[in-house]
C-alpha atoms as a PDB file:
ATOM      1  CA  UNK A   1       0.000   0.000   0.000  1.00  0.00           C
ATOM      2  CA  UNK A   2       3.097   2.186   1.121  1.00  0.00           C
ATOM      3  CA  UNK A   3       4.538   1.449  -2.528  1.00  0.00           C
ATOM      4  CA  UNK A   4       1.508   2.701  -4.214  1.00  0.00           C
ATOM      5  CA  UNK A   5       0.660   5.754  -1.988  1.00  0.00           C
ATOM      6  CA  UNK A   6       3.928   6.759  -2.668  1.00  0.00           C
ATOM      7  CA  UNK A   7       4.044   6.857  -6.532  1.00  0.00           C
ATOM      8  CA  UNK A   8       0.726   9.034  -5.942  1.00  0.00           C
ATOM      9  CA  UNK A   9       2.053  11.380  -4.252  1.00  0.00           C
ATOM     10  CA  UNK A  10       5.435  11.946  -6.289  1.00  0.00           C
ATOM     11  CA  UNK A  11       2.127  13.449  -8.937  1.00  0.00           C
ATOM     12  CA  UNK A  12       0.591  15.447  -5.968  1.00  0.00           C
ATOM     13  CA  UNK A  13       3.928  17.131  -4.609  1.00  0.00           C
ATOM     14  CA  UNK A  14       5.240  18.709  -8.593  1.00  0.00           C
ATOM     15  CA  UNK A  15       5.170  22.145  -8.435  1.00  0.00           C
ATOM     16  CA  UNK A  16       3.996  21.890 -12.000  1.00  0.00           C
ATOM     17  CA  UNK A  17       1.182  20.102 -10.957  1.00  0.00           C
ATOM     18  CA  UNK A  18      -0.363  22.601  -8.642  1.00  0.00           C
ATOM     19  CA  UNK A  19       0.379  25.555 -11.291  1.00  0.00           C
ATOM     20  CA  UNK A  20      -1.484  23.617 -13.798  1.00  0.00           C
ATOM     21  CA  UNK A  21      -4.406  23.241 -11.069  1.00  0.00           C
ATOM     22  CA  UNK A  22      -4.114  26.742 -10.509  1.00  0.00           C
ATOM     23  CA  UNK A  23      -3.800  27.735 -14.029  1.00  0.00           C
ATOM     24  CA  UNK A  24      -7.090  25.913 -14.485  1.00  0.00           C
ATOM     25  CA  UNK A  25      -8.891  27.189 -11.282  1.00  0.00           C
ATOM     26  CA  UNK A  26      -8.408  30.345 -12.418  1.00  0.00           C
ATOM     27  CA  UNK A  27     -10.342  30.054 -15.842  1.00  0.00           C
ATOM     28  CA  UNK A  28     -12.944  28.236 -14.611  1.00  0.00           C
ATOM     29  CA  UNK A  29     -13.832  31.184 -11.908  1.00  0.00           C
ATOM     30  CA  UNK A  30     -12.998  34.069 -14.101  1.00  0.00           C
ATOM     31  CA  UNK A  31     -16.493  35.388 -15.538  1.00  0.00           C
ATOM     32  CA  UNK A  32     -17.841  35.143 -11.721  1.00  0.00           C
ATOM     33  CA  UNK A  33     -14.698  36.178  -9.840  1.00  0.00           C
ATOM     34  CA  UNK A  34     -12.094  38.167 -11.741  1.00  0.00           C
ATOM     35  CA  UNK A  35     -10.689  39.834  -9.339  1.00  0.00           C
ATOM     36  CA  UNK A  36      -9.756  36.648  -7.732  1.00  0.00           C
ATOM     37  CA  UNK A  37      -8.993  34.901 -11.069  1.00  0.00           C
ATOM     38  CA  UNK A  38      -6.675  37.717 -11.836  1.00  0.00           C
ATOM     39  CA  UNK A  39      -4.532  37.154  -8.696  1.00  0.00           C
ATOM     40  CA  UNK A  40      -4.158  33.395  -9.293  1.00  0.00           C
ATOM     41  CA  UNK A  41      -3.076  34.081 -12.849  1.00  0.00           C
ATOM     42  CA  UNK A  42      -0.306  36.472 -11.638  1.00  0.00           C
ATOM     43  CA  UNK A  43       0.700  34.123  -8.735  1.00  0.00           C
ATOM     44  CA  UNK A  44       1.026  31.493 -11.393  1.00  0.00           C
ATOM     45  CA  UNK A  45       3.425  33.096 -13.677  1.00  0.00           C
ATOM     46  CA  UNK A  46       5.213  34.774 -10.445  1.00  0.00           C
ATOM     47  CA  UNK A  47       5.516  30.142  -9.560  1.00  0.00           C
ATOM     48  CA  UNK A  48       6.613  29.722 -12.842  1.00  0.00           C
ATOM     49  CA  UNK A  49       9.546  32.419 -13.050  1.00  0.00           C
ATOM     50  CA  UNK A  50      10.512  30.931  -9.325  1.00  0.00           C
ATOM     51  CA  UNK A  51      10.491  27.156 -10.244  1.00  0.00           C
ATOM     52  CA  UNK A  52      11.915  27.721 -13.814  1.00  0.00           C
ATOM     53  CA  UNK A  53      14.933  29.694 -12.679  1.00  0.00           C
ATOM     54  CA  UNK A  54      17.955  28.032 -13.325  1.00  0.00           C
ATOM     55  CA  UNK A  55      19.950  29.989 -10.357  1.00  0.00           C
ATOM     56  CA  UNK A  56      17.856  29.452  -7.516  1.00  0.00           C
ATOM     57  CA  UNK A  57      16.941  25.760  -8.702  1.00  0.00           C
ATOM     58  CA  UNK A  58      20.507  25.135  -8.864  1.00  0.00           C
ATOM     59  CA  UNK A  59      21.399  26.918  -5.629  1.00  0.00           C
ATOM     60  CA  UNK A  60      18.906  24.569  -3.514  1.00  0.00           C
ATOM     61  CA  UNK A  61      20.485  21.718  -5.788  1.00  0.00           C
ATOM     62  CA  UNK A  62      23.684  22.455  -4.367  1.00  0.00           C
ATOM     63  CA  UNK A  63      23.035  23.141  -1.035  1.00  0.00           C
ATOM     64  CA  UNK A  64      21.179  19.914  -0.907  1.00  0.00           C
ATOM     65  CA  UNK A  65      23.694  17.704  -2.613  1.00  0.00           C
ATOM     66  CA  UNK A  66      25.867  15.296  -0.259  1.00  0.00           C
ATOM     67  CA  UNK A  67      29.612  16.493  -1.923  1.00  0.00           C
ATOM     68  CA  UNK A  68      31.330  14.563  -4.370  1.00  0.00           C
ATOM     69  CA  UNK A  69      34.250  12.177  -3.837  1.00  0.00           C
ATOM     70  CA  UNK A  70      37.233  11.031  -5.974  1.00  0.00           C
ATOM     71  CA  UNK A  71      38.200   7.807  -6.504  1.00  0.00           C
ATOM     72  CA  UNK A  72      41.460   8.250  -5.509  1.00  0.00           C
ATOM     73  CA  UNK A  73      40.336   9.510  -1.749  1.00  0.00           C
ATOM     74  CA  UNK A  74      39.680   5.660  -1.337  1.00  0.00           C
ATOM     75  CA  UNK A  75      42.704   4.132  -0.049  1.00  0.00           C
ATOM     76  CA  UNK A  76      41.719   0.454   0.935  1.00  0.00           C
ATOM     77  CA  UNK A  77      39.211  -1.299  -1.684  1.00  0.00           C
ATOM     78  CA  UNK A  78      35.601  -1.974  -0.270  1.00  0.00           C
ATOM     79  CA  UNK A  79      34.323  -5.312  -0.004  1.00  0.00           C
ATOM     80  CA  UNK A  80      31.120  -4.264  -1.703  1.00  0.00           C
ATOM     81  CA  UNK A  81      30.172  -1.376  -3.745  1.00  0.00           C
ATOM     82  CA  UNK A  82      26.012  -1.448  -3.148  1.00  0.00           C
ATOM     83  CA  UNK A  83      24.629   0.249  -6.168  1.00  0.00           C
ATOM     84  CA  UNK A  84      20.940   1.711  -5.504  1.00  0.00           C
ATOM     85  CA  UNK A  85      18.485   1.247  -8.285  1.00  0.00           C
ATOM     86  CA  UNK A  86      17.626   3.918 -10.656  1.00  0.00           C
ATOM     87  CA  UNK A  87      20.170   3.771 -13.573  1.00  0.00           C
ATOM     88  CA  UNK A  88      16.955   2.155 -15.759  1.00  0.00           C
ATOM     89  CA  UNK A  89      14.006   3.532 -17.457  1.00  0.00           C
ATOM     90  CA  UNK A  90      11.915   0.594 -18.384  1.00  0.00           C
ATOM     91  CA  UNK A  91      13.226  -1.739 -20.759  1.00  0.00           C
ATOM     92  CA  UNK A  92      12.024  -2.060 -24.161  1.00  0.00           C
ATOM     93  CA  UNK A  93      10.934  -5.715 -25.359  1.00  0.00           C
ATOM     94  CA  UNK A  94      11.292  -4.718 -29.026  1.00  0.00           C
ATOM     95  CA  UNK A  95      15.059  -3.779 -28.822  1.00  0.00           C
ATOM     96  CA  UNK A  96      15.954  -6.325 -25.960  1.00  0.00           C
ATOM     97  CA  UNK A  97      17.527  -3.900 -23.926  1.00  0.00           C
ATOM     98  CA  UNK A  98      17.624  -1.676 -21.193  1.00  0.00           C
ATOM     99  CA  UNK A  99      16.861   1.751 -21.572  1.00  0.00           C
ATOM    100  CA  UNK A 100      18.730   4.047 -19.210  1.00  0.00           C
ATOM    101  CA  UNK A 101      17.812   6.930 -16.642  1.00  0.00           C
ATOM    102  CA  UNK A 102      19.390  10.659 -15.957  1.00  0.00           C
ATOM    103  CA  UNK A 103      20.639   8.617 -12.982  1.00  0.00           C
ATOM    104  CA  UNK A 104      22.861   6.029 -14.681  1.00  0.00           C
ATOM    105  CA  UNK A 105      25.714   7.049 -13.812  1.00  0.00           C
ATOM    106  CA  UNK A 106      25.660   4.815 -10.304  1.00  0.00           C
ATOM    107  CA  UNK A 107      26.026   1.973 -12.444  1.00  0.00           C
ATOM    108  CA  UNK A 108      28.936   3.665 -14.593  1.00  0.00           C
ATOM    109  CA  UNK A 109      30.917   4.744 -11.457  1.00  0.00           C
ATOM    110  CA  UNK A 110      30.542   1.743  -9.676  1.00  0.00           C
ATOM    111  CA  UNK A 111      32.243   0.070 -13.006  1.00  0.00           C
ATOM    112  CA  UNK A 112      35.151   2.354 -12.780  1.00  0.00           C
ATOM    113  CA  UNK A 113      35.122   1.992  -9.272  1.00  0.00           C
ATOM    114  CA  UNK A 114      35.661  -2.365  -9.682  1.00  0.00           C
ATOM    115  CA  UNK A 115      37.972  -1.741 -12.825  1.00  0.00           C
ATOM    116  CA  UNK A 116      40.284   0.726 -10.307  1.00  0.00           C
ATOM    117  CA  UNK A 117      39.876  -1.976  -7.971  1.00  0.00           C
ATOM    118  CA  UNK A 118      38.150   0.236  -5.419  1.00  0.00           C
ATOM    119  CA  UNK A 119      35.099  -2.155  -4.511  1.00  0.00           C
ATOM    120  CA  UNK A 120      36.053  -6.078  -4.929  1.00  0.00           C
ATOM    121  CA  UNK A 121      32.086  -6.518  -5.326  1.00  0.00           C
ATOM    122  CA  UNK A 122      29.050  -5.058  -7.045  1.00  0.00           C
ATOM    123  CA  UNK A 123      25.721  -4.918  -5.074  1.00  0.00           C
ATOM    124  CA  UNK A 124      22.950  -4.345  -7.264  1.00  0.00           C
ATOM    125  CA  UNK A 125      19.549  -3.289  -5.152  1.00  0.00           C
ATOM    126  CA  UNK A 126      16.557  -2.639  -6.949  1.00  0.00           C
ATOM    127  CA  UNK A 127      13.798  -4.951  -8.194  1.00  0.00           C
ATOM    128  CA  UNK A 128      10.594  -3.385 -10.049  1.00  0.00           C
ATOM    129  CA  UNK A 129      10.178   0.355  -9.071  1.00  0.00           C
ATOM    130  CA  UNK A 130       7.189  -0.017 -11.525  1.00  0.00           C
ATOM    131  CA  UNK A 131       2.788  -0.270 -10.603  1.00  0.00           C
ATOM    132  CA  UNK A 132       2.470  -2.150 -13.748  1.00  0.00           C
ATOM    133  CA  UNK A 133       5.523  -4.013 -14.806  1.00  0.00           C
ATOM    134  CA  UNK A 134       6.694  -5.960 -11.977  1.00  0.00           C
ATOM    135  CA  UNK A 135       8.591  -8.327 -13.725  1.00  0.00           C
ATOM    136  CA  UNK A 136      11.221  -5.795 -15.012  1.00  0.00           C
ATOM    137  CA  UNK A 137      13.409  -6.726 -12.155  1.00  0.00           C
ATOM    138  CA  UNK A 138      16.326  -3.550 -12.787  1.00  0.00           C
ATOM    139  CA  UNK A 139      19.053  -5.538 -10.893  1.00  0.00           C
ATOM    140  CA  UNK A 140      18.673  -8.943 -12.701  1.00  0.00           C
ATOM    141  CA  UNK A 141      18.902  -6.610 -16.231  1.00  0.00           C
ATOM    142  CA  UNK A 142      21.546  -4.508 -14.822  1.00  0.00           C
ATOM    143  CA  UNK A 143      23.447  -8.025 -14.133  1.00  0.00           C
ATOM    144  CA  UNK A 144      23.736  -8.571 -17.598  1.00  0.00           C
ATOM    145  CA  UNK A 145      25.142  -4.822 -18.247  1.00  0.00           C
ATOM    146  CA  UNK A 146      28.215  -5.513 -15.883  1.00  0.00           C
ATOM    147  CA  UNK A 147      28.809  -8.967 -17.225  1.00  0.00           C
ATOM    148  CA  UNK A 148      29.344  -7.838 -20.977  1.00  0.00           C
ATOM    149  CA  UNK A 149      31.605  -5.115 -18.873  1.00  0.00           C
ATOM    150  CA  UNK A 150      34.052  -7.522 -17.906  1.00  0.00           C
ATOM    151  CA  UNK A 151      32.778  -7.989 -14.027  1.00  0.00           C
ATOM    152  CA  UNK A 152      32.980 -11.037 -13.214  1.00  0.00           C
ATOM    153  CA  UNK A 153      29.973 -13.284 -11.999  1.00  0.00           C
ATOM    154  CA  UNK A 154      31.199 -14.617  -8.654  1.00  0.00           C
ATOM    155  CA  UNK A 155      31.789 -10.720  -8.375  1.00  0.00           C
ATOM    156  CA  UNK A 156      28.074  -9.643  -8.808  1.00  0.00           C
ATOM    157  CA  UNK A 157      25.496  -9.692  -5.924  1.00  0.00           C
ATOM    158  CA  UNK A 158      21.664  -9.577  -7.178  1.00  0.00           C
ATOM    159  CA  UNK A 159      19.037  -8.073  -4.346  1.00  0.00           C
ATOM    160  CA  UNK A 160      15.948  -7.665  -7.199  1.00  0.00           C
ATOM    161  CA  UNK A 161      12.768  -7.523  -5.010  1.00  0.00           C
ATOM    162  CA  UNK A 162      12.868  -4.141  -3.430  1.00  0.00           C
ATOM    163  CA  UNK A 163      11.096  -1.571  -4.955  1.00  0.00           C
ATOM    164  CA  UNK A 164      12.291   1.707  -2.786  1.00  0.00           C
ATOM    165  CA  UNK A 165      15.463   3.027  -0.939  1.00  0.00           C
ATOM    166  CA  UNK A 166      13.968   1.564   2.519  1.00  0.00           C
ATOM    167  CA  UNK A 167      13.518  -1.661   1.428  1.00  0.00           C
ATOM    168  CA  UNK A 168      16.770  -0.943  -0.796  1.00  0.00           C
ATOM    169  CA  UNK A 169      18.694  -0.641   2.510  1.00  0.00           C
ATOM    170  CA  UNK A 170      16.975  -3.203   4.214  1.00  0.00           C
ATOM    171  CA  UNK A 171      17.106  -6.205   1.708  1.00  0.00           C
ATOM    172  CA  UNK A 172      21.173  -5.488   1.051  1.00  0.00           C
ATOM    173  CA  UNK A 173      21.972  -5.182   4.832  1.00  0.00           C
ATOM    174  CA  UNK A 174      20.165  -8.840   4.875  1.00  0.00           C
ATOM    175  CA  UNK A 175      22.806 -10.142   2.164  1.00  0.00           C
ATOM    176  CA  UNK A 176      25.651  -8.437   3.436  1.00  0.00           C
ATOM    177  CA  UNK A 177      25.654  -9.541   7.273  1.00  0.00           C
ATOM    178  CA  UNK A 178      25.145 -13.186   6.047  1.00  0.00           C
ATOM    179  CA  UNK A 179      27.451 -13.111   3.478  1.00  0.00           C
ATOM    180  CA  UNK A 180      30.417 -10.859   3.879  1.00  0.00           C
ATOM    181  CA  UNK A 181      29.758 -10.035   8.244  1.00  0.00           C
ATOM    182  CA  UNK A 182      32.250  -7.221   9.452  1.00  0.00           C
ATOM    183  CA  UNK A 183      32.875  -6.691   5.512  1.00  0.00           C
ATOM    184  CA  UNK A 184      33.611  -3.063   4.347  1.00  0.00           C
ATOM    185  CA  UNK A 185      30.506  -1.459   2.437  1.00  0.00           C
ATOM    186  CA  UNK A 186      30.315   1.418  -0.276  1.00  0.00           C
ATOM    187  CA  UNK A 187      27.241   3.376  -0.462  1.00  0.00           C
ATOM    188  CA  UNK A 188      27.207   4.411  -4.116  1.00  0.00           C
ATOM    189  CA  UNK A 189      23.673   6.521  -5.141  1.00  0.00           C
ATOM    190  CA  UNK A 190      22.900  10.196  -6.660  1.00  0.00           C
ATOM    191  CA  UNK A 191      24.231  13.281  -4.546  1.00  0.00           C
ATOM    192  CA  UNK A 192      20.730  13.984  -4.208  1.00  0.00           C
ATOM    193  CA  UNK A 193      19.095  10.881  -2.824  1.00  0.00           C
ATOM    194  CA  UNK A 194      22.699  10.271  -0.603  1.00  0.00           C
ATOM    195  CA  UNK A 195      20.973  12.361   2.565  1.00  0.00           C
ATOM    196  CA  UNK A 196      18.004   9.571   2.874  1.00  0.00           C
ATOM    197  CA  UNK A 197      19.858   6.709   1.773  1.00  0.00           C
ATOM    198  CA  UNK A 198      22.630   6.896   4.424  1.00  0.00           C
ATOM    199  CA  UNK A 199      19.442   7.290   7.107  1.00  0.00           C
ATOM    200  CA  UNK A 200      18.067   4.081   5.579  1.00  0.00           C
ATOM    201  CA  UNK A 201      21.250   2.022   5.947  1.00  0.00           C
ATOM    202  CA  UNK A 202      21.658   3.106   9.555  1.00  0.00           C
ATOM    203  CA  UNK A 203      18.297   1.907  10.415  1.00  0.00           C
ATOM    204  CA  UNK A 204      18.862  -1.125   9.003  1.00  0.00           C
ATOM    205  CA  UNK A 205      21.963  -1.445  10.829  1.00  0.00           C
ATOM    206  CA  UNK A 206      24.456  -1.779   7.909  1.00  0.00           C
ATOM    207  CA  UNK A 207      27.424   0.589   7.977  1.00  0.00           C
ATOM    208  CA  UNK A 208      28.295   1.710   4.704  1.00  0.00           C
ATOM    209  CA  UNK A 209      30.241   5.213   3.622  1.00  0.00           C
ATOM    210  CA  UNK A 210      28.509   7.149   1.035  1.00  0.00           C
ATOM    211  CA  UNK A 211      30.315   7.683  -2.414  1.00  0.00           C
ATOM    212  CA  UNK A 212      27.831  10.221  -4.257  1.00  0.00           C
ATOM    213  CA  UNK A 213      27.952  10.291  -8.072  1.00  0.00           C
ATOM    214  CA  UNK A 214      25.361  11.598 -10.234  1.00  0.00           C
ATOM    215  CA  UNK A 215      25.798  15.220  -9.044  1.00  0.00           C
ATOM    216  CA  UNK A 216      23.094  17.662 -10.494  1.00  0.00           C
ATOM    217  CA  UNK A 217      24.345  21.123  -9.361  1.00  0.00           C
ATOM    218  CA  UNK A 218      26.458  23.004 -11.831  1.00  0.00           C
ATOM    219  CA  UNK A 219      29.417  24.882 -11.167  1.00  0.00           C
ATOM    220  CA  UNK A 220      28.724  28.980 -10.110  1.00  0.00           C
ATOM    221  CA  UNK A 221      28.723  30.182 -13.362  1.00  0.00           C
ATOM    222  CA  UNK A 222      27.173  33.640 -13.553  1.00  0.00           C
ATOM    223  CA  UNK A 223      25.934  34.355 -16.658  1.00  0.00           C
ATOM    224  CA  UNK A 224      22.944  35.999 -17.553  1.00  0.00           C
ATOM    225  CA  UNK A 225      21.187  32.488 -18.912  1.00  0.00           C
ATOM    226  CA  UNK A 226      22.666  31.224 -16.054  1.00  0.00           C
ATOM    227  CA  UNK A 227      20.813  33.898 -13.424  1.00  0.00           C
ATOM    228  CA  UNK A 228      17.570  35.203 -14.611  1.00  0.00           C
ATOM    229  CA  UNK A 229      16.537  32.733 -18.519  1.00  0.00           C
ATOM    230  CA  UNK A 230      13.756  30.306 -17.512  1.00  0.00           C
ATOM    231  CA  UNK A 231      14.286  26.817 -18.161  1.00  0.00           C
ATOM    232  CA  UNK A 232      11.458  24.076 -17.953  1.00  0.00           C
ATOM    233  CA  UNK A 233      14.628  21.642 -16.728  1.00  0.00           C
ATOM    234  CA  UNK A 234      14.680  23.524 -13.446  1.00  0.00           C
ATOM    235  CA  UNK A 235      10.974  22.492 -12.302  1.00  0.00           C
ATOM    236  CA  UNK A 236      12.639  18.932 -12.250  1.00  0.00           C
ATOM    237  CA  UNK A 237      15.208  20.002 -10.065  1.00  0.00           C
ATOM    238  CA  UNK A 238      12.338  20.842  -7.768  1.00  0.00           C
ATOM    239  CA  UNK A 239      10.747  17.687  -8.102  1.00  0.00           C
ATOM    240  CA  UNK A 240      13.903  15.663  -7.219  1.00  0.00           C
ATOM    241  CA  UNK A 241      14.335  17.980  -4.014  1.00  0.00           C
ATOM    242  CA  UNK A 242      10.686  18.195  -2.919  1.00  0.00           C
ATOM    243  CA  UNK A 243      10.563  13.945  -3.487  1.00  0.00           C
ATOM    244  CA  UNK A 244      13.609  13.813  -1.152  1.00  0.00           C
ATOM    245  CA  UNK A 245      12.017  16.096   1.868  1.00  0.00           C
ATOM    246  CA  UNK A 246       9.195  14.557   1.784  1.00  0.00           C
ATOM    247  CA  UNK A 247      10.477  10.827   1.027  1.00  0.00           C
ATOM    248  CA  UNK A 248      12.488  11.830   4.432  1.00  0.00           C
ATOM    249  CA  UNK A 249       9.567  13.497   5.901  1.00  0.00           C
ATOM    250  CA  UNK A 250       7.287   9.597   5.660  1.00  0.00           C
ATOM    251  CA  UNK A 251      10.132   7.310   6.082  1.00  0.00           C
ATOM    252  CA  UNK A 252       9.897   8.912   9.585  1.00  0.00           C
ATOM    253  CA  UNK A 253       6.465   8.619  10.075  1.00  0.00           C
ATOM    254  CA  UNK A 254       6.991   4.865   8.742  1.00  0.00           C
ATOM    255  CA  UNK A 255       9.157   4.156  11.313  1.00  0.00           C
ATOM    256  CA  UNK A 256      12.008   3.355   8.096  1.00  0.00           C
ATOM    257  CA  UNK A 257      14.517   5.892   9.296  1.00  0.00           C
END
């Protein structure tokens, strides 16, 4: 019910969502209350100059993003890089393959990360993060990705039933404390999503240390597309941030952090 609930409420939380409501509010009350509709029509494009502005959307970005780590900051290889599911799309049957997400790169770092011999395992958590299509099972696909790679099978760990970052956390710390106890873990997930991932692991009593890849702020590049030029890009920079408070926000009231 939790899983379901949730996916709703990534649609009720978009800022775009509520402009659109708004945008559509307004119209239907204009002939019998202008004065109001007016006001919601100005707030609206006042929401969208806020939301679509790429300096203050990359700001919070920023602010909000656990800090990126090099490679070569890791001294002693891991015993197990833990790769969070994300880095797939859906995959298309007519093509036979995977198609990727904005967030792939956890699956390309944690590559470079085995081939630099910085993790001695890969971790794949994720099963179906889908209502519909269950059986597309994102680790067991993903498996196949690092195989043609050049990781080797005895070097691949499959957790491909959980379907968000609690059960994420939950499911690998099962694995890992029967399989590897007292083993060295690497936490490696998006910059963004780093913040309620690491809260996840402690609950479920695995102790990991985050590596952050997939970083979505920019540099602080002050130009004038850079400070005031709307971009449509930047309301999903709000979705992404808004998901995360309030993913954080009912994993407490769960009881999963």
């Amino acid at each position: 019910m939790f899983f379901l609930l949730s996916k709703i409420l990534d649609v009720i939380i978009s800022p775009l969502v509520w402009i659109i409501f708004i945008g559509i509010w307004s119209f239907v009350i204009f002939f019998k209350k202008r004065e109001i509709s007016r006001k919601l029509l100005l707030f609206n494009v006042l929401s969208l100059l806020f939301f679509t502005n790429p300096f203050i959307a990359n700001s919070l970005m920023k602010s909000w993003e656990t800090p990126a780590l090099s490679a070569a900051s890791i001294q002693k290889p891991y015993d197990v890089g833990i790769v969070l599911g994300g880095s797939m799309r859906y995959f298309d049957r007519s093509t036979n393959r995977v198609v990727y997400s904005s967030s792939v790169d956890r699956l390309i770092q944690a590559l470079q990360l085995y081939h630099d011999k910085k993790i001695n395992k890969i971790l794949l958590s994720g099963g179906s993060g889908f209502v519909n299509f269950q059986e597309w099972k994102e680790s067991g696909l993903l498996s196949e990705v690092l195989l043609k790679s050049g990781v080797k099978q005895e070097d691949i760990i499959l957790e491909n039933n959980s379907r968000n970052t609690a059960e994420n956390a939950t499911m690998s710390a099962d694995i890992l404390k029967k399989s590897i106890p007292n083993g060295r873990f690497l936490l490696i997930t998006s910059a963004f999503h780093m913040k309620r991932s690491l809260l996840c692991f402690k609950k479920a009593g695995l102790p990991v240390d985050p590596f952050p890849v997939d970083v979505r702020s920019g540099g602080d590049i002050y130009t004038i597309d850079r400070l005031i030029q709307p971009d449509a890009e930047n309301i999903t920079t709000w979705d992404i941030i808004i998901h995360e408070w309030v993913g954080i926000v009912m994993y407490k009231l769960m009881g999963y952090i």
